[in-house]
C-alpha atoms as a PDB file:
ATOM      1  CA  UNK A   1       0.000   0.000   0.000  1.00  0.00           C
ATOM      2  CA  UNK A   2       1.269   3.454  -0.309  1.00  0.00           C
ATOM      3  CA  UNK A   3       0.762   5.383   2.630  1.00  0.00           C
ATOM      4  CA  UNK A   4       0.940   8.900   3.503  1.00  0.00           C
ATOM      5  CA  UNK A   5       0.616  10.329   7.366  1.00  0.00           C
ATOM      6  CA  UNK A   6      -0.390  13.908   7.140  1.00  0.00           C
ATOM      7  CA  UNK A   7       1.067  15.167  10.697  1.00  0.00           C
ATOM      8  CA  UNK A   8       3.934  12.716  11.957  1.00  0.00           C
ATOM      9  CA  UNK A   9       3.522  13.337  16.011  1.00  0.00           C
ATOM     10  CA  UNK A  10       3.421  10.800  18.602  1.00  0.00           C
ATOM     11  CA  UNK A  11       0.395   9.189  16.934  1.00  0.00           C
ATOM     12  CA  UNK A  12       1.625   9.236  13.511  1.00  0.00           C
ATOM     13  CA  UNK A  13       4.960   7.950  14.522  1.00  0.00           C
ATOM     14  CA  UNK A  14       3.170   4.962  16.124  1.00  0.00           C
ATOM     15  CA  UNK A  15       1.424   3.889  13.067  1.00  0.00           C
ATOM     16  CA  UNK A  16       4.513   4.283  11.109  1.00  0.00           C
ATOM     17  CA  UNK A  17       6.222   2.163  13.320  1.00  0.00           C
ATOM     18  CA  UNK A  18       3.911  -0.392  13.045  1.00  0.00           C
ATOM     19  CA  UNK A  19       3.192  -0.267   9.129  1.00  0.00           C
ATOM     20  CA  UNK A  20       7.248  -0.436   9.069  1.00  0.00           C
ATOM     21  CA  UNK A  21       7.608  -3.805  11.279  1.00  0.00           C
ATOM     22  CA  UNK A  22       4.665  -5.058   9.759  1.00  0.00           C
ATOM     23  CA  UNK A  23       5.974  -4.523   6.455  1.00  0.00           C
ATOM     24  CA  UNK A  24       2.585  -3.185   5.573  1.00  0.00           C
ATOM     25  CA  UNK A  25       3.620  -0.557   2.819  1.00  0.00           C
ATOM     26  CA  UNK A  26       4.632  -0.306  -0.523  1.00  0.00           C
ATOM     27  CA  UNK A  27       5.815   3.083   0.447  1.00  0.00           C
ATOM     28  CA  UNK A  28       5.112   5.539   3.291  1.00  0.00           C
ATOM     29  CA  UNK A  29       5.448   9.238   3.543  1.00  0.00           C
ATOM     30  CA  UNK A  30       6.107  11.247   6.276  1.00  0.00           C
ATOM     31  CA  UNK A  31       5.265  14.666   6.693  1.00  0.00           C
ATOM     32  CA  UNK A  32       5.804  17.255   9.789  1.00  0.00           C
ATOM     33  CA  UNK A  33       6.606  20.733   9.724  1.00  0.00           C
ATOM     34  CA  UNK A  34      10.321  20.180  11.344  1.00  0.00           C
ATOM     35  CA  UNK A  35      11.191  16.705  10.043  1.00  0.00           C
ATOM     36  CA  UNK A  36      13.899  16.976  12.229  1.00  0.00           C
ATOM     37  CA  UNK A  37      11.319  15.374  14.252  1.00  0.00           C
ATOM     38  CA  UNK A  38      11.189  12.167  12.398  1.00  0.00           C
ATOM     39  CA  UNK A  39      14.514  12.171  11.561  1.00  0.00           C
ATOM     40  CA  UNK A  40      14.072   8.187  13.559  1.00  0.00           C
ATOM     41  CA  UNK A  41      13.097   6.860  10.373  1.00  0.00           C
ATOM     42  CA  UNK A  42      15.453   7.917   8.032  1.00  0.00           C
ATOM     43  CA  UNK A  43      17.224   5.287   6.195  1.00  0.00           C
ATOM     44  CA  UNK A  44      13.765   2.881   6.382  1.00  0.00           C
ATOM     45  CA  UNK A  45      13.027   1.531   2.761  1.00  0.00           C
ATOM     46  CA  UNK A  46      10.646   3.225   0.657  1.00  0.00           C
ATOM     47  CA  UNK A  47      10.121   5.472   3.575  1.00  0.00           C
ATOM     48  CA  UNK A  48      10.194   9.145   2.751  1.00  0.00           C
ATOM     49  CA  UNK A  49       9.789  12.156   4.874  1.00  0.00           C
ATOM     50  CA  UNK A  50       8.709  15.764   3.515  1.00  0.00           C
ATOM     51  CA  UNK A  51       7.465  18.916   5.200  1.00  0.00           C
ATOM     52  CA  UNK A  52       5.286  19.540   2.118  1.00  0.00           C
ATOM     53  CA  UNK A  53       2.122  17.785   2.148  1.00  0.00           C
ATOM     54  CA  UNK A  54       1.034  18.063  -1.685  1.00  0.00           C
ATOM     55  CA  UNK A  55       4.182  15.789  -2.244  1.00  0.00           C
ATOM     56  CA  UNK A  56       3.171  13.074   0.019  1.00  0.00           C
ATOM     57  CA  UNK A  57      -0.237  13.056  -1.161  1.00  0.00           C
ATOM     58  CA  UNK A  58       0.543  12.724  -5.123  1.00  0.00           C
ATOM     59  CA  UNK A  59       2.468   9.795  -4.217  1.00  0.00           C
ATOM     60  CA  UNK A  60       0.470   8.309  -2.121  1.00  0.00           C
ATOM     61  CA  UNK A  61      -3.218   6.521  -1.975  1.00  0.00           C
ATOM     62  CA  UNK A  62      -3.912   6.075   1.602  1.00  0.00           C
ATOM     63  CA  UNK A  63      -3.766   9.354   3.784  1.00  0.00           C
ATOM     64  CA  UNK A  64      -4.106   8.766   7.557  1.00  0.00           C
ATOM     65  CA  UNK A  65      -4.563  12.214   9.223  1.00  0.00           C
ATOM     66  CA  UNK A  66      -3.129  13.234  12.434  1.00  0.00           C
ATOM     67  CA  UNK A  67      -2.579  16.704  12.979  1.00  0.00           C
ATOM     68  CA  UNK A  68      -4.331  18.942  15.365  1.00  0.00           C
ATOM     69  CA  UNK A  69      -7.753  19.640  14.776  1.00  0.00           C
ATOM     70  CA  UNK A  70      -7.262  23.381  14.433  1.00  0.00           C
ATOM     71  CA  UNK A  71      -5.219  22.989  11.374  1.00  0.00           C
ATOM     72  CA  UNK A  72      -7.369  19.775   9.614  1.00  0.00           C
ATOM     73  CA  UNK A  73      -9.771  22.083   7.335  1.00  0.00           C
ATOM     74  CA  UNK A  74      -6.570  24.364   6.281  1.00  0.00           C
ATOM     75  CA  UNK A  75      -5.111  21.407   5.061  1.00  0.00           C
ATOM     76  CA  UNK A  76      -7.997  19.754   3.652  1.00  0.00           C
ATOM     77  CA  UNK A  77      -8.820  22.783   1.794  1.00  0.00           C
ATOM     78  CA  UNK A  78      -5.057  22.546   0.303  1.00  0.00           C
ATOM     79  CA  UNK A  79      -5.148  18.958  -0.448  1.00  0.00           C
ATOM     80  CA  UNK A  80      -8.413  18.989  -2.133  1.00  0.00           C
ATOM     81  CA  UNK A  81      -7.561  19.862  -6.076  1.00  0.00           C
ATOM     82  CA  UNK A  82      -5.128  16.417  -5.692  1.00  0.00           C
ATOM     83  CA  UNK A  83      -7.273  14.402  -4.729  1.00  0.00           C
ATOM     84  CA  UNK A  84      -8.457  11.649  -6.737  1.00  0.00           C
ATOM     85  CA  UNK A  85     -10.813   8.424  -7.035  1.00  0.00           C
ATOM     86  CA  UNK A  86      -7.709   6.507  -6.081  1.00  0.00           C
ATOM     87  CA  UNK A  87      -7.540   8.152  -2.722  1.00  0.00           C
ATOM     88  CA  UNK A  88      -9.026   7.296   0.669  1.00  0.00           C
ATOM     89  CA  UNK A  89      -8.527   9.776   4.034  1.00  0.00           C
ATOM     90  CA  UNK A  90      -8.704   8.091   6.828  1.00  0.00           C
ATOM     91  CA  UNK A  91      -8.702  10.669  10.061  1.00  0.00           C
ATOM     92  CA  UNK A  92      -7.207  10.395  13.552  1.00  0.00           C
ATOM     93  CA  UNK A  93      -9.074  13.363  14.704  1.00  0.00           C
ATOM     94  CA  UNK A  94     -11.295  13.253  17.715  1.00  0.00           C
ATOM     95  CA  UNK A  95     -14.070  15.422  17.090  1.00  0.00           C
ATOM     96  CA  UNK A  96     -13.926  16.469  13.960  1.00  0.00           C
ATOM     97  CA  UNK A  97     -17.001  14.580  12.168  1.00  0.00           C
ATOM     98  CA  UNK A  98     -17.538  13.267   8.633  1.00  0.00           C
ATOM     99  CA  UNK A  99     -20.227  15.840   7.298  1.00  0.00           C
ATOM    100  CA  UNK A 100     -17.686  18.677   8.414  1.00  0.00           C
ATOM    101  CA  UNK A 101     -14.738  16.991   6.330  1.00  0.00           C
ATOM    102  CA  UNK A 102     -17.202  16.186   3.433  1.00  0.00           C
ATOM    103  CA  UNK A 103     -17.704  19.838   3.661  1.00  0.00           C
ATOM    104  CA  UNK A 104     -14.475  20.606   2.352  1.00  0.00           C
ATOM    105  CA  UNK A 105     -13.747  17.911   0.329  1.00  0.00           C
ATOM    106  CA  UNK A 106     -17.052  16.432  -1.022  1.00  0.00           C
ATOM    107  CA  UNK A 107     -19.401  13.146  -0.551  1.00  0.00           C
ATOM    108  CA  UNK A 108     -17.729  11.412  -3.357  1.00  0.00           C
ATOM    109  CA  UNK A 109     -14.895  10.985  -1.192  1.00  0.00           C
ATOM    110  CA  UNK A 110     -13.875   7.612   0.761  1.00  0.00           C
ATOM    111  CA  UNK A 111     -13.909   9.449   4.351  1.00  0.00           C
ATOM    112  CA  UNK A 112     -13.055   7.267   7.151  1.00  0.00           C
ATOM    113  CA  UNK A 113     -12.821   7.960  10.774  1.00  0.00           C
ATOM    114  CA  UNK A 114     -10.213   5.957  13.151  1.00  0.00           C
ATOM    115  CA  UNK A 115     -10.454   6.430  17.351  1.00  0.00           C
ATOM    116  CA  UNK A 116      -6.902   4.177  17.601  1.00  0.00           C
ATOM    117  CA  UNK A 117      -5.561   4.257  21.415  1.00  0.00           C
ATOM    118  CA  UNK A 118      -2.106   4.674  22.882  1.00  0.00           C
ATOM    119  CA  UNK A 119      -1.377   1.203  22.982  1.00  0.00           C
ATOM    120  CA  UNK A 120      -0.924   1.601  19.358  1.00  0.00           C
ATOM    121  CA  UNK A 121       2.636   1.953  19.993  1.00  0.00           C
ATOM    122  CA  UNK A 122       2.939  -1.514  20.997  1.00  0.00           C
ATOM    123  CA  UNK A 123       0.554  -2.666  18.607  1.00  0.00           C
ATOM    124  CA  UNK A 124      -1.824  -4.024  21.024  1.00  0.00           C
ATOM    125  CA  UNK A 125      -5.036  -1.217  19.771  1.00  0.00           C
ATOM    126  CA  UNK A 126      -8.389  -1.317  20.524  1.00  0.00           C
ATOM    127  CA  UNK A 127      -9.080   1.069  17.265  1.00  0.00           C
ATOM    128  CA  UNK A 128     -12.728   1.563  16.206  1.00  0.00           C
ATOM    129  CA  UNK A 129     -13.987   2.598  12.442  1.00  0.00           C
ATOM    130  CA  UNK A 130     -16.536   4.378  11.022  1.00  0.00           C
ATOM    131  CA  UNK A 131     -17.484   5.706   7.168  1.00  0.00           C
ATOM    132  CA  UNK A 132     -19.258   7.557   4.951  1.00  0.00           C
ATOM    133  CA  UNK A 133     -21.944   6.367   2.648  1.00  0.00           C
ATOM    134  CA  UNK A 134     -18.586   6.127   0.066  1.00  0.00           C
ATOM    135  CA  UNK A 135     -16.288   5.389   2.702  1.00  0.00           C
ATOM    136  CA  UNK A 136     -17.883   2.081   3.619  1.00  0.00           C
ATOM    137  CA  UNK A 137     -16.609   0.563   0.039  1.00  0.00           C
ATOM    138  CA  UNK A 138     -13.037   0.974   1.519  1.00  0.00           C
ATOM    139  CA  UNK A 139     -13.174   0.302   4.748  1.00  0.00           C
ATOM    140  CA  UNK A 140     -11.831  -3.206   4.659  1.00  0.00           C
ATOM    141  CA  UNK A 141      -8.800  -1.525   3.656  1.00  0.00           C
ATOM    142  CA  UNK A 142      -8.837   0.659   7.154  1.00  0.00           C
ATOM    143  CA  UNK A 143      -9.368  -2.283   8.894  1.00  0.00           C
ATOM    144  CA  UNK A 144      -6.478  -4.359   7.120  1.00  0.00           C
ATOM    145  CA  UNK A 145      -4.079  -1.438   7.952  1.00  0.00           C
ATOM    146  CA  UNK A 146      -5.218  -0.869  11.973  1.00  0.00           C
ATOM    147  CA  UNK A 147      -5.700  -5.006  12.668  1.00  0.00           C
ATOM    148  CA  UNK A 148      -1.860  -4.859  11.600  1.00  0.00           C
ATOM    149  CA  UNK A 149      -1.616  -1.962  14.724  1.00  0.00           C
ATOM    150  CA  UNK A 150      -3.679  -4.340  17.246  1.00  0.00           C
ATOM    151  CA  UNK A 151      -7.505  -5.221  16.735  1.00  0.00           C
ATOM    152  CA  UNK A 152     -10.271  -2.799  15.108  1.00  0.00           C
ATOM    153  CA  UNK A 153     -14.307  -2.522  15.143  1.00  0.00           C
ATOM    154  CA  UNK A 154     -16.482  -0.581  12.822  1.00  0.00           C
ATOM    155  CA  UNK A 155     -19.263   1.235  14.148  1.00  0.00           C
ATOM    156  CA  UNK A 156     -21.737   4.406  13.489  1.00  0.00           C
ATOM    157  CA  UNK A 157     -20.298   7.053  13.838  1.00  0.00           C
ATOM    158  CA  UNK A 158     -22.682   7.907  16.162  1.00  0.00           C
ATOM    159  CA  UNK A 159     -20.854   5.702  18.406  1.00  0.00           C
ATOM    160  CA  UNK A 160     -17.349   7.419  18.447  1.00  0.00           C
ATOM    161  CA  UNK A 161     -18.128   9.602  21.351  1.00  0.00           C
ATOM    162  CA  UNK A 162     -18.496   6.361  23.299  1.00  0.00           C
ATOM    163  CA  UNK A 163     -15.727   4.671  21.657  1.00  0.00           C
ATOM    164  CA  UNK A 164     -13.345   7.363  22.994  1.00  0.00           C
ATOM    165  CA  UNK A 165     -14.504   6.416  26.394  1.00  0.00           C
ATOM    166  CA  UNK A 166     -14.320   3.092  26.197  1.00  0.00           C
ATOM    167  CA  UNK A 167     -11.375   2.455  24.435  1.00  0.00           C
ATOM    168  CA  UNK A 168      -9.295   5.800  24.736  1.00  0.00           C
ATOM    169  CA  UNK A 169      -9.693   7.047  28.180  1.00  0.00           C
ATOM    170  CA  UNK A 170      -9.869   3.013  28.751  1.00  0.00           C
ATOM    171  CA  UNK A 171      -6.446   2.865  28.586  1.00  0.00           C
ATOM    172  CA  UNK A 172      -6.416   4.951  31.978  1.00  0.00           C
ATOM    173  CA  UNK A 173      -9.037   3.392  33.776  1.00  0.00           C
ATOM    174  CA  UNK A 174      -7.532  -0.329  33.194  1.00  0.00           C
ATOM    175  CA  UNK A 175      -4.003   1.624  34.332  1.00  0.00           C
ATOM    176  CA  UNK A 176      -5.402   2.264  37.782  1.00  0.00           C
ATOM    177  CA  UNK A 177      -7.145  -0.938  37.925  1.00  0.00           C
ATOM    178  CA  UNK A 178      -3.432  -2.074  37.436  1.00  0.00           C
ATOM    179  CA  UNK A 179      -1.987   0.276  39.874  1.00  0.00           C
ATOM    180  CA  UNK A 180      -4.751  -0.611  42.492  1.00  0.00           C
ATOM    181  CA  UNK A 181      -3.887  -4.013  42.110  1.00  0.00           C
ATOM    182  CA  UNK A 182       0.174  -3.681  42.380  1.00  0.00           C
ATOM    183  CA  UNK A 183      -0.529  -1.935  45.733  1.00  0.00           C
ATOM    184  CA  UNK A 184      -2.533  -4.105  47.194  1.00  0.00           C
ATOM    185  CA  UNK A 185       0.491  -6.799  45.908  1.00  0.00           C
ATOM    186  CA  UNK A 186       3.378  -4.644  47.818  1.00  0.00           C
ATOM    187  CA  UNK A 187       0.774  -4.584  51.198  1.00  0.00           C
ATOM    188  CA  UNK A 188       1.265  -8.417  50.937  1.00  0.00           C
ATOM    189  CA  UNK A 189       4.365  -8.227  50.600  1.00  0.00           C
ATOM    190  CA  UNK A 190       5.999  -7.786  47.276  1.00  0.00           C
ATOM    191  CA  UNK A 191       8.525  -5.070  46.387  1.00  0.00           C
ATOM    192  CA  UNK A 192       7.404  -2.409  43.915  1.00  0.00           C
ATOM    193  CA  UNK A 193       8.797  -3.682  41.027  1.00  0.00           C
ATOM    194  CA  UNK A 194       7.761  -7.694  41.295  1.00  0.00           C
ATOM    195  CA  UNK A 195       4.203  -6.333  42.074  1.00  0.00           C
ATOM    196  CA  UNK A 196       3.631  -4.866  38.940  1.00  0.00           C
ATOM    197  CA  UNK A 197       5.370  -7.475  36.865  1.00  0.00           C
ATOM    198  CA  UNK A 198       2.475  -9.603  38.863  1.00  0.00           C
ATOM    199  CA  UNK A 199      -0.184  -7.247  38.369  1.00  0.00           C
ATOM    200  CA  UNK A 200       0.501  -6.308  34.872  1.00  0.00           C
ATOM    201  CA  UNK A 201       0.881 -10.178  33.464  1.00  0.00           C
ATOM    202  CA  UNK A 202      -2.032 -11.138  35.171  1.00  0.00           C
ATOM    203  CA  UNK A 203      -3.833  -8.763  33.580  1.00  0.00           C
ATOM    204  CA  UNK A 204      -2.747  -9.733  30.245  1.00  0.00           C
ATOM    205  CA  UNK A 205      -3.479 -13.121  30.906  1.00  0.00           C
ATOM    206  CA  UNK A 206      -7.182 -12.098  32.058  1.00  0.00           C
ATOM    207  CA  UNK A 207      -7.856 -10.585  29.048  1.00  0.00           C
ATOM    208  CA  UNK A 208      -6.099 -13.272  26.419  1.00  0.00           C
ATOM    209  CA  UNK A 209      -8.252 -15.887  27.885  1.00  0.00           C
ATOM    210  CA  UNK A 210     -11.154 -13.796  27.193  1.00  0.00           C
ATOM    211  CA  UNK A 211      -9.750 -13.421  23.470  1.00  0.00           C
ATOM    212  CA  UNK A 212      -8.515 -16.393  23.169  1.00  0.00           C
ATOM    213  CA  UNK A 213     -11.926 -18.548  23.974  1.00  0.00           C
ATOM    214  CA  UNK A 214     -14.367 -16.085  23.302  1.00  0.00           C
ATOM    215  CA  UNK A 215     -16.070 -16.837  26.535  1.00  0.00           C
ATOM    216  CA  UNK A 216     -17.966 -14.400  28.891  1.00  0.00           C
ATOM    217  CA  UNK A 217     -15.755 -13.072  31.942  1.00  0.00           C
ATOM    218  CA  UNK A 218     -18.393 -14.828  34.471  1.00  0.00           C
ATOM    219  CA  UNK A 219     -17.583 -18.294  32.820  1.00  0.00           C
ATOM    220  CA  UNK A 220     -13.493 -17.731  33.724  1.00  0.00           C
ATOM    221  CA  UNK A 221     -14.740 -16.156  37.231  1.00  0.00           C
ATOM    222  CA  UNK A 222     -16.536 -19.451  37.639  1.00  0.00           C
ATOM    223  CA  UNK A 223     -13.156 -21.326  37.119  1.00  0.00           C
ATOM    224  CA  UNK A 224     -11.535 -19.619  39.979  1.00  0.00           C
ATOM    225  CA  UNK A 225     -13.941 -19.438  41.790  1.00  0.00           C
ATOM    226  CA  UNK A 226     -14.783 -22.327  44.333  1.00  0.00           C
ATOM    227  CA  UNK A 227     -17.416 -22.751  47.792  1.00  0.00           C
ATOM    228  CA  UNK A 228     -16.275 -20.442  50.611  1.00  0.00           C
ATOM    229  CA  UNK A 229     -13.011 -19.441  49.179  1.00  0.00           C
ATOM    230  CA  UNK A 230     -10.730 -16.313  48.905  1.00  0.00           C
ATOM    231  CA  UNK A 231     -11.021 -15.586  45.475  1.00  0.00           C
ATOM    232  CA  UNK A 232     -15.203 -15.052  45.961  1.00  0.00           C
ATOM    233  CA  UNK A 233     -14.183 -13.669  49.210  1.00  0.00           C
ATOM    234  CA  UNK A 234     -12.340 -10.990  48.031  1.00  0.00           C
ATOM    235  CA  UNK A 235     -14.583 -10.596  44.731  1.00  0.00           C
ATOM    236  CA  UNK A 236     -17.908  -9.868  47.237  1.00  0.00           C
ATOM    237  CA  UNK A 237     -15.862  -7.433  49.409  1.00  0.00           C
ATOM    238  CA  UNK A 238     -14.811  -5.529  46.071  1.00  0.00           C
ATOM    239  CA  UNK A 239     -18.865  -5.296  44.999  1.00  0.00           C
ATOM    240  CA  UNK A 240     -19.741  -4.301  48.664  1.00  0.00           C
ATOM    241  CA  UNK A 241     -17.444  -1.356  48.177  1.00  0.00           C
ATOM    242  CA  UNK A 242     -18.753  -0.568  44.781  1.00  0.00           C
ATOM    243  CA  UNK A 243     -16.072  -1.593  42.080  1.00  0.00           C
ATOM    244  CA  UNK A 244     -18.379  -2.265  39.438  1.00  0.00           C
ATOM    245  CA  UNK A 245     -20.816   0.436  40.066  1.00  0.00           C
ATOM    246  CA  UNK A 246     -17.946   3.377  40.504  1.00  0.00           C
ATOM    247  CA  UNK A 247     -16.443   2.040  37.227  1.00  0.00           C
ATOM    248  CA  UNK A 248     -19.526   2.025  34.991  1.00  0.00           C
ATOM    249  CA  UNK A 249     -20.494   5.525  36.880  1.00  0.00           C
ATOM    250  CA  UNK A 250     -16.954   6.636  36.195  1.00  0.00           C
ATOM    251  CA  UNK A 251     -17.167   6.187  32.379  1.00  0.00           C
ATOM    252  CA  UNK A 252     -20.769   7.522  32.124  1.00  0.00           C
ATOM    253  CA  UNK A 253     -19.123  10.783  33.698  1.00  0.00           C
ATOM    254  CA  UNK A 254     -16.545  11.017  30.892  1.00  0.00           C
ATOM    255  CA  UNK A 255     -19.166  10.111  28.299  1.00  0.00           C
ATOM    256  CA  UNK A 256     -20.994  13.149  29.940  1.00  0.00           C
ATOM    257  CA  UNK A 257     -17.825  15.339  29.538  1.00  0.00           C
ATOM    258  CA  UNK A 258     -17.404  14.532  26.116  1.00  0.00           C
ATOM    259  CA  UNK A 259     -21.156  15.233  25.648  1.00  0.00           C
ATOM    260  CA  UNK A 260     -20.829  18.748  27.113  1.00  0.00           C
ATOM    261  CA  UNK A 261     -18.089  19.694  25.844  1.00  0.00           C
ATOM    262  CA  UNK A 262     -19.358  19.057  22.103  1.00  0.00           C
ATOM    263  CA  UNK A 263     -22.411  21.117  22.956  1.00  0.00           C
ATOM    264  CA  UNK A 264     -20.432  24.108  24.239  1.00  0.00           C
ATOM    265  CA  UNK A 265     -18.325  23.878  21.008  1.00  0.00           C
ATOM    266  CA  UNK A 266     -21.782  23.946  19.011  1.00  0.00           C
END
């Protein structure tokens, strides 16, 4: 595939790292203002870096957008008399919706929306999709590129507020889960350091068996679970002190954020 990142900061230089290990190009351009930025993947193979957008997108057929939402339309607006049928624009940008891109750049266009999260730089993403009416011809091709950066979902677009919360600020909520549990692990008695190696691999463990044999997370509860012992113990004394309640309330209340803020910026 030839690939073009418009905007090559911390998110763009995660995909590119993972289109470059998983030798998913044909080519790739970079572009950033100061390339001295990028200057990390200099010397790749068929892996060019540019400050000057037009270049990257004449060459190019895929363009995955990350730059800052003030600066998108500006550079839609530039892009726009290069485009062709041959091109698909896939955007990175929270917030900024398909009707305002096919604004600038038309209907006809294969628009597609990606909400990737930080674990993107490992290549472990929980990335969800979404399209316009044209966009859903091509989306295949979105998903080949972002199941190559982890694991992606489409959905309405309708759905993307929700998807930031579950998925994006996810990332945070699961880290405190993770912290919670490496403190409770030093209390009983492990140093710092073997507590989250414990807390952390357990946690990928928990969630690999839940990938791995597609079961519900009450079916692998049940297999640690046995009469009167610790494990549903210490599971009842977490619900008596509200675990699952003050998560689900917690992401409703970022949900709600999200909500409000959209409205204020209507």
């Amino acid at each position: 595939m030839k690939i073009a990142i418009i905007g090559t900061g911390n998110l763009g230089k995660s995909i590119a790292k993972g289109l470059i290990t998983n030798n998913a190009i044909t080519s790739l351009y970079l572009t950033k203002r100061n390339i001295s930025g990028i200057a990390e993947f200099e010397g790749y193979k068929n892996v060019f870096l540019t400050t000057d957008n037009k270049e990257a997108v004449k060459n190019s057929d895929v363009l995955i957008f990350a730059v800052q939402p003030a600066h998108f339309e500006n550079i839609l607006s530039d892009i726009k008399p290069l485009l062709t049928e041959k091109h698909v624009l896939i955007s990175t940008i929270a917030g900024f919706l398909i009707p305002q891109m096919e604004a600038v750049v038309g209907s006809e266009a294969f628009i597609i929306r990606a909400m990737p999260n930080t674990a993107i730089a490992v290549g472990k993403s929980m990335t969800c999709l979404c399209a316009n009416q044209q966009g859903t011809k091509r989306i295949q091709l979105a998903e080949a590129i972002f199941n190559r950066l982890g694991h992606c979902l489409s959905i309405p677009e309708s759905q993307m507020q929700a998807a930031t919360v579950v998925c994006a600020s996810g990332i945070a909520f699961w880290m405190r889960l993770i912290r919670a549990t490496t403190q409770a692990a030093i209390q009983l008695g492990f140093d710092a350091k073997e507590a989250q190696e414990l807390a952390m691999y357990t946690s990928e463990g928990a969630a690999n068996l839940l990938i791995t044999n597609g079961n519900h997370p009450e079916e692998e509860i049940d297999r640690v679970t046995t009469p009167k012992g610790c494990t549903i113990e210490g599971l009842n004394e977490m619900e008596h002190k509200g675990l699952s309640s003050s998560l689900i309330q917690g992401m409703v209340a970022s949900y709600n954020k999200i909500s409000n803020l959209k409205k204020e910026q209507i």
